[in-house]
Protein backbone atom coordinates (compact mmCIF):
# COMPACT_ATOMS: atom_id res chain seq x y z
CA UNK A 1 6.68 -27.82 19.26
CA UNK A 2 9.93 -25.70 19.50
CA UNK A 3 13.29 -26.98 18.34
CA UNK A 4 15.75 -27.47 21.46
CA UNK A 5 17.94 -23.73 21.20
CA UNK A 6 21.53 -25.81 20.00
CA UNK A 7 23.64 -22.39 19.67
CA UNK A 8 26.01 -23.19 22.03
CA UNK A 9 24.80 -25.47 24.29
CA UNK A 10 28.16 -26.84 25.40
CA UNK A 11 28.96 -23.06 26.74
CA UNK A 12 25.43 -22.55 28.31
CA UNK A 13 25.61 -26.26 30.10
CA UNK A 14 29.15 -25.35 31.54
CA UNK A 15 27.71 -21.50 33.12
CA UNK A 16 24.99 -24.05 34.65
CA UNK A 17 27.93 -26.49 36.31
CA UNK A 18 29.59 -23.64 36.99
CA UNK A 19 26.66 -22.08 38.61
CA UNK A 20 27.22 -18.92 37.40
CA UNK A 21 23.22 -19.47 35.77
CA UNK A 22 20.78 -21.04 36.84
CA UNK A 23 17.77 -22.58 36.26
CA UNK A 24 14.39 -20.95 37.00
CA UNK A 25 10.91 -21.28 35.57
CA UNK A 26 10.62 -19.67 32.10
CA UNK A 27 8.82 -16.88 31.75
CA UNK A 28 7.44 -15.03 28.59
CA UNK A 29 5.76 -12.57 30.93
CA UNK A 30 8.79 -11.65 32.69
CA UNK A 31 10.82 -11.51 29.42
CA UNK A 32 8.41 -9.08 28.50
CA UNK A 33 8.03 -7.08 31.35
CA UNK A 34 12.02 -6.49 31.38
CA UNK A 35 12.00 -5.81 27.97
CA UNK A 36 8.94 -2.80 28.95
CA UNK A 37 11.08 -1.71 31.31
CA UNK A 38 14.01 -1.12 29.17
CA UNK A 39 12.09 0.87 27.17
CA UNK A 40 11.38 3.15 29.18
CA UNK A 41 14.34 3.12 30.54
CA UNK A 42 15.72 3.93 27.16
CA UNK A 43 12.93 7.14 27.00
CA UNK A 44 13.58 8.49 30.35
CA UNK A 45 17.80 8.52 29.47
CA UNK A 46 17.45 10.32 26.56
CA UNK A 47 15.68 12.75 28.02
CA UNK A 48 18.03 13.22 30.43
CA UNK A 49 21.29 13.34 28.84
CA UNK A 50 22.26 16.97 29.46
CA UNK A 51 20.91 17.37 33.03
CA UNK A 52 22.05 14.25 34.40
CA UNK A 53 24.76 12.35 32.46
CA UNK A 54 25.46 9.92 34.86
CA UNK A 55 21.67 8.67 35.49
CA UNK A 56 20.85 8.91 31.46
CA UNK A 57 23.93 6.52 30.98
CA UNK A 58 23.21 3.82 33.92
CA UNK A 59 19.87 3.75 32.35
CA UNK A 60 20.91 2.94 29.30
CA UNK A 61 23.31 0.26 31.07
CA UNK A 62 20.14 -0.94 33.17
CA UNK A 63 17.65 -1.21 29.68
CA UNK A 64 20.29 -3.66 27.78
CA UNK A 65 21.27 -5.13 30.61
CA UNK A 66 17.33 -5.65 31.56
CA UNK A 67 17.29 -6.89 27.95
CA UNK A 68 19.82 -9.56 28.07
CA UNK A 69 18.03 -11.00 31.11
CA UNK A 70 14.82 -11.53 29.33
CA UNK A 71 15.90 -13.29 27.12
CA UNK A 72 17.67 -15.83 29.51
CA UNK A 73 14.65 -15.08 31.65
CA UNK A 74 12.02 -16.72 28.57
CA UNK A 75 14.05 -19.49 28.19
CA UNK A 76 14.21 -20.71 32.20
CA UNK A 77 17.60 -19.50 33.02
CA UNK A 78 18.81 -16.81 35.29
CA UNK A 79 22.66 -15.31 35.63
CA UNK A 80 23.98 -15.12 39.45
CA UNK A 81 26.67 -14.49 41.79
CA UNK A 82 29.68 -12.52 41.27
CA UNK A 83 30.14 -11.00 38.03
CA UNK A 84 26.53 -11.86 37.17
CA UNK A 85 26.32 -8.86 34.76
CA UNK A 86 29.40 -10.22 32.62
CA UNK A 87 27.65 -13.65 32.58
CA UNK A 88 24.61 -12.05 30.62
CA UNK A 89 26.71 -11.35 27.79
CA UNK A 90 28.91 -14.42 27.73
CA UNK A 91 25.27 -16.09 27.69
CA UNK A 92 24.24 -13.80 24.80
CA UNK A 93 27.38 -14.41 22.44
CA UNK A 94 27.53 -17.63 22.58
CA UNK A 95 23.92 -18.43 21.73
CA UNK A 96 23.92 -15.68 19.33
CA UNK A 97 26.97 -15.03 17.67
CA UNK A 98 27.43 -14.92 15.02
CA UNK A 99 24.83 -12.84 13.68
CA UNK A 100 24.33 -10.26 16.49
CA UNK A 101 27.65 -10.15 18.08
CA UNK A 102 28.98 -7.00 16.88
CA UNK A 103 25.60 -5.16 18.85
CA UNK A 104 25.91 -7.92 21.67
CA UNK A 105 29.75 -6.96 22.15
CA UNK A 106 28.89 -3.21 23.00
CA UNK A 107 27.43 -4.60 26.37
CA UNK A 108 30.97 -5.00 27.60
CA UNK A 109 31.50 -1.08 27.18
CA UNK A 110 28.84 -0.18 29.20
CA UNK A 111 29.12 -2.32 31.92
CA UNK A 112 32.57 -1.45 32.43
CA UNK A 113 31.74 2.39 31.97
CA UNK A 114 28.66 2.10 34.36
CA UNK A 115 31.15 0.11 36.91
CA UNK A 116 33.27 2.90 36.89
CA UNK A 117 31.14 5.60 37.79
CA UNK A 118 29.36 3.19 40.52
CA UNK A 119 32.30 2.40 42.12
CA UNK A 120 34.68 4.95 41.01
CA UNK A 121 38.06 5.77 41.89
CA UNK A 122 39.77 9.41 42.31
CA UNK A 123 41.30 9.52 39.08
CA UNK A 124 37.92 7.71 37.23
CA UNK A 125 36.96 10.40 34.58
CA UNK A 126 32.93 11.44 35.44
CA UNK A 127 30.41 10.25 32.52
CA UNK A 128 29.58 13.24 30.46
CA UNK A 129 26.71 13.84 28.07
CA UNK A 130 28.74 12.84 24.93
CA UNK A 131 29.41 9.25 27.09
CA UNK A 132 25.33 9.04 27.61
CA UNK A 133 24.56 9.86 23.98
CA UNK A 134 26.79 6.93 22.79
CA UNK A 135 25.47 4.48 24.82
CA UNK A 136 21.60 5.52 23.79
CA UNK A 137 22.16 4.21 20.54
CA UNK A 138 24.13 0.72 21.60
CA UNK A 139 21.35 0.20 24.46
CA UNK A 140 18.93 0.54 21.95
CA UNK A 141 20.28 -2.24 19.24
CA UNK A 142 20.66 -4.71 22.43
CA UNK A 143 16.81 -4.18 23.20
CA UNK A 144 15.78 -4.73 19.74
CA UNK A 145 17.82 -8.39 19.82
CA UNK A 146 16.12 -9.31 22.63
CA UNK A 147 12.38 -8.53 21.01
CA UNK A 148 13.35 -9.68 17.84
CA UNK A 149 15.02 -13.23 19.86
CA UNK A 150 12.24 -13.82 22.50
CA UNK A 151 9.72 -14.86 20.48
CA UNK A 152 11.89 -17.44 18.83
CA UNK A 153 14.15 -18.78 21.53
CA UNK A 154 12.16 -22.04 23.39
CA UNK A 155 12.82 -23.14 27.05
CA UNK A 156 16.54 -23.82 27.22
């Protein structure tokens, strides 16, 4: 049997109370169907980068942000409500920072860039190519935590 996942359990307990997560039924499947997904997320943005800046980068958003939900999605929790997206990585740093925090922390740059350019503003600057190839590489570290987590990380 799996060791109970201790890495900030006070933090995790209070996004429960809070009900900013939730519990669901854990799923390895899912964990690893999001984590498929992101891949190919990942493949179709780079491929993409120079025709369609905008799409390549939400992409990129979508694969670590499909990343950090399987692994709360193998452990039997699920973020929700308002500002659900920002709850994925508060999840993810505290349970796994330190080591991975420095990749982890890059989450906050695309979501806000990928906010931007879904809800954007008359002076918000468009995404351009050199925005999409930056986030390739940071999308790309976040999916690798989450394979190289999943596997090790029991039911919460």
């Amino acid at each position: 049997m799996i060791a109970r996942w201790e890495q900030a359990r006070t933090t995790i307990d209070a996004l429960l109370a809070d009900r900013r997560l939730e519990r669901v039924a854990p799923s390895r499947e899912l964990a690893d169907a999001l984590v498929d997904q992101a891949q190919r997320h990942l493949a179709t943005a780079a491929g993409s980068v120079s025709a369609d800046p905008t799409g390549s980068f939400q992409l990129a958003y979508d694969a670590a942000r499909k990343a950090l939900a399987a692994v709360l999605a193998n452990q039997g929790l699920r973020s929700r409500g308002e500002g659900a997206h920002a709850v994925l990585l508060t999840a993810a740093l505290a349970q796994l920072d330190p080591p991975m925090g420095r990749d982890l922390r890059q989450f906050d740059w695309l979501r806000r860039t990928r906010n931007s350019a879904e809800y954007p503003m008359p002076e918000t600057p468009p995404i351009m190519s050199g925005d999409a190839n930056d986030a390739l590489p940071l999308s790309q570290a976040i999916v690798a935590i989450a394979e190289r987590v999943i596997p090790n990380m029991p039911v919460y």
